[in-house]
Protein backbone atom coordinates (compact mmCIF):
# COMPACT_ATOMS: atom_id res chain seq x y z
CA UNK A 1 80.04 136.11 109.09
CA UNK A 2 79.97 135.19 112.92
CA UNK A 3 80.68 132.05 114.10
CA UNK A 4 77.27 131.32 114.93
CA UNK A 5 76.14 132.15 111.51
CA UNK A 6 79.01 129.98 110.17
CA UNK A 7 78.10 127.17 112.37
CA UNK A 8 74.24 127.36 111.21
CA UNK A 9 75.68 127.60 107.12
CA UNK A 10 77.57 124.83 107.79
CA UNK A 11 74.40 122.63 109.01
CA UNK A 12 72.68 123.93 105.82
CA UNK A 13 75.22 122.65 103.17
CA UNK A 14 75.45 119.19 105.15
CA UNK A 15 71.70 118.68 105.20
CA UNK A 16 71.45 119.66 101.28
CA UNK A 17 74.53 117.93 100.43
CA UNK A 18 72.69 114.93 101.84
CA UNK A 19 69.55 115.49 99.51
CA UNK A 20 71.36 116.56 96.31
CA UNK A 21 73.83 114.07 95.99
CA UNK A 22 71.76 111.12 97.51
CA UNK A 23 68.21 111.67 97.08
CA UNK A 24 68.26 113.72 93.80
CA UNK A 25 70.88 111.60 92.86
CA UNK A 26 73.19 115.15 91.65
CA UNK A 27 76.67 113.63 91.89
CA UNK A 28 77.62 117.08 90.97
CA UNK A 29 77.13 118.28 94.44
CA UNK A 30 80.19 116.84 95.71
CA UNK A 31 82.10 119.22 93.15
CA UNK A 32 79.62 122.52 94.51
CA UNK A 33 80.13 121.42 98.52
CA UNK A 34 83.72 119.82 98.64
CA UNK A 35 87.00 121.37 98.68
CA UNK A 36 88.86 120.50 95.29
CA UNK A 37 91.34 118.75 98.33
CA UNK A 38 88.49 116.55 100.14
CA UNK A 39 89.47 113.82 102.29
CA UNK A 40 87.50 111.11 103.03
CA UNK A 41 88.61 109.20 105.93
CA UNK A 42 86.09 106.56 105.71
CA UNK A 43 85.83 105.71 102.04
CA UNK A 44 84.92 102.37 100.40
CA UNK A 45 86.20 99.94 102.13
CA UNK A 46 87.12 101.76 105.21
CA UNK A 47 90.12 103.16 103.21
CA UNK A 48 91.06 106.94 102.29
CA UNK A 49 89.52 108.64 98.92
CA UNK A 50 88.98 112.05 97.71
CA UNK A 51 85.39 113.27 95.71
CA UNK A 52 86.22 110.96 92.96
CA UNK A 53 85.98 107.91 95.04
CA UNK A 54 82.76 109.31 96.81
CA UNK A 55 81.35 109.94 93.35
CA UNK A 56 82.18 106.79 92.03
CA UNK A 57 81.17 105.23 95.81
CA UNK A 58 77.30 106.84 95.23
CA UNK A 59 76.92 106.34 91.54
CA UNK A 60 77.54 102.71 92.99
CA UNK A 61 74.93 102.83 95.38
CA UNK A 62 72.46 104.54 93.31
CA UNK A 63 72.75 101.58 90.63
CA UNK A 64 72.40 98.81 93.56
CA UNK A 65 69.57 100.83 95.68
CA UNK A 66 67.66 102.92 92.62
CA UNK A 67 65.59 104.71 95.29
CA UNK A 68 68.21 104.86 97.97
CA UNK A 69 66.96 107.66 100.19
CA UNK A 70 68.88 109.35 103.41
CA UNK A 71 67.15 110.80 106.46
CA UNK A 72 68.82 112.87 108.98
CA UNK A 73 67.52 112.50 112.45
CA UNK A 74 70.28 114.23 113.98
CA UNK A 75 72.59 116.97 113.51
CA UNK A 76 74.89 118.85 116.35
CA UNK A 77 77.46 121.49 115.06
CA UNK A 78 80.35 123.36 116.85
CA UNK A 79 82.65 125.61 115.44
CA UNK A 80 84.23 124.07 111.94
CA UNK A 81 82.47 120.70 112.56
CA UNK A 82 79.00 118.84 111.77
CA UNK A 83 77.71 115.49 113.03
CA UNK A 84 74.34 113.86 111.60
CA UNK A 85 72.47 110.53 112.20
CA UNK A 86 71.01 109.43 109.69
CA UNK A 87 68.80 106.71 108.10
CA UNK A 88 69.39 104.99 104.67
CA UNK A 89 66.78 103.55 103.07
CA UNK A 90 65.76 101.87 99.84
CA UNK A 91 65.55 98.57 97.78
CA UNK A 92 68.56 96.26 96.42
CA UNK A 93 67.73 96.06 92.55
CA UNK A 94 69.56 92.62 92.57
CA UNK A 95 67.29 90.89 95.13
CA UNK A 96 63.83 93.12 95.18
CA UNK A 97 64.98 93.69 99.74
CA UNK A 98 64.13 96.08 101.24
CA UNK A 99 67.05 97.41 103.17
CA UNK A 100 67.70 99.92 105.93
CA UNK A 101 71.14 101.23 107.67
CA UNK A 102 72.42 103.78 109.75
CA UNK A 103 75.43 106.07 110.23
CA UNK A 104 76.80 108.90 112.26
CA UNK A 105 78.75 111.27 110.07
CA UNK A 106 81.26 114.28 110.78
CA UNK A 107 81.94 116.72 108.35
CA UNK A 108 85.08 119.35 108.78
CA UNK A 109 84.61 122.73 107.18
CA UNK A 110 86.88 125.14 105.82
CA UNK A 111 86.32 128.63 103.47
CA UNK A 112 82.43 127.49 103.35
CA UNK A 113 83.76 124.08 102.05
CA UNK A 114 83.63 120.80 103.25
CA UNK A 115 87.58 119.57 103.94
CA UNK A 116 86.85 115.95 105.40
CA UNK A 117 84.94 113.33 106.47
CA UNK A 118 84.13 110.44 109.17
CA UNK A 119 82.06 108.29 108.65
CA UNK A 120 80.28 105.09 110.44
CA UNK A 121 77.86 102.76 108.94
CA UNK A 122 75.95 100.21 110.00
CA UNK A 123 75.44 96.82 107.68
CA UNK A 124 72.40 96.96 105.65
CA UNK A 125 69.56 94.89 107.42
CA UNK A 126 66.08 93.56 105.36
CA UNK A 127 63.63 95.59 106.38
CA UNK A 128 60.96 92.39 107.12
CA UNK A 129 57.26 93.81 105.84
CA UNK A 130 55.41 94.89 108.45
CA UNK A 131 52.21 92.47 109.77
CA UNK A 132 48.81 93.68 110.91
């Protein structure tokens, strides 16, 4: 495959990573798009995990925000590397808010697999019902 072929597969598996294992809620994708050697940089807490942690990190999330939904707005690749902005969405089961954050992502690629990650989030912010 040329690299501009790789570059646009690459895009492909971020942006259905991104539905699979957060809208459908499939923590099995990590296991399908990660190398069995993933490194998160960014992990709960700010600290380093592997797909464990981000498995355990979104079966987390989905249990606090049921109907936690991610939008990418962005997404710029060259050569092993993809960077989204995105939009998280969704309501905190313990208090009924709605919530909203955002998040610039890097992804490093290697044999068709995703290698690492960088991540930065925003705090979640009420979303305040809109007035007309």
């Amino acid at each position: 495959m040329n690299q501009l072929n790789q570059i646009e597969e690459n895009k492909r598996i971020v942006v259905a990573h991104f539905n699979d294992f957060v809208n459908k809620k499939d923590l099995g994708a990590i296991d399908r798009n990660m190398s069995s050697d993933f490194l998160d940089h960014d992990g709960p807490d700010g600290k380093k995990t592997d797909r464990d942690g981000d498995r355990a990190m979104m079966a987390a999330m989905h249990k606090l925000i049921p109907d936690l939904n991610v939008e990418i707005k962005d997404i710029v690749a060259e050569a092993d590397k993809v960077v989204v902005r995105n939009q998280w969405s969704g309501t905190n089961s313990q208090t009924g808010q709605k919530i909203e954050f955002h998040g610039f992502v890097m992804w490093r690629f290697s044999g068709g697999k995703i290698v690492e990650r960088w991540a930065t989030v925003t705090p979640p912010a009420s979303i305040q019902p809109q007035t007309e």
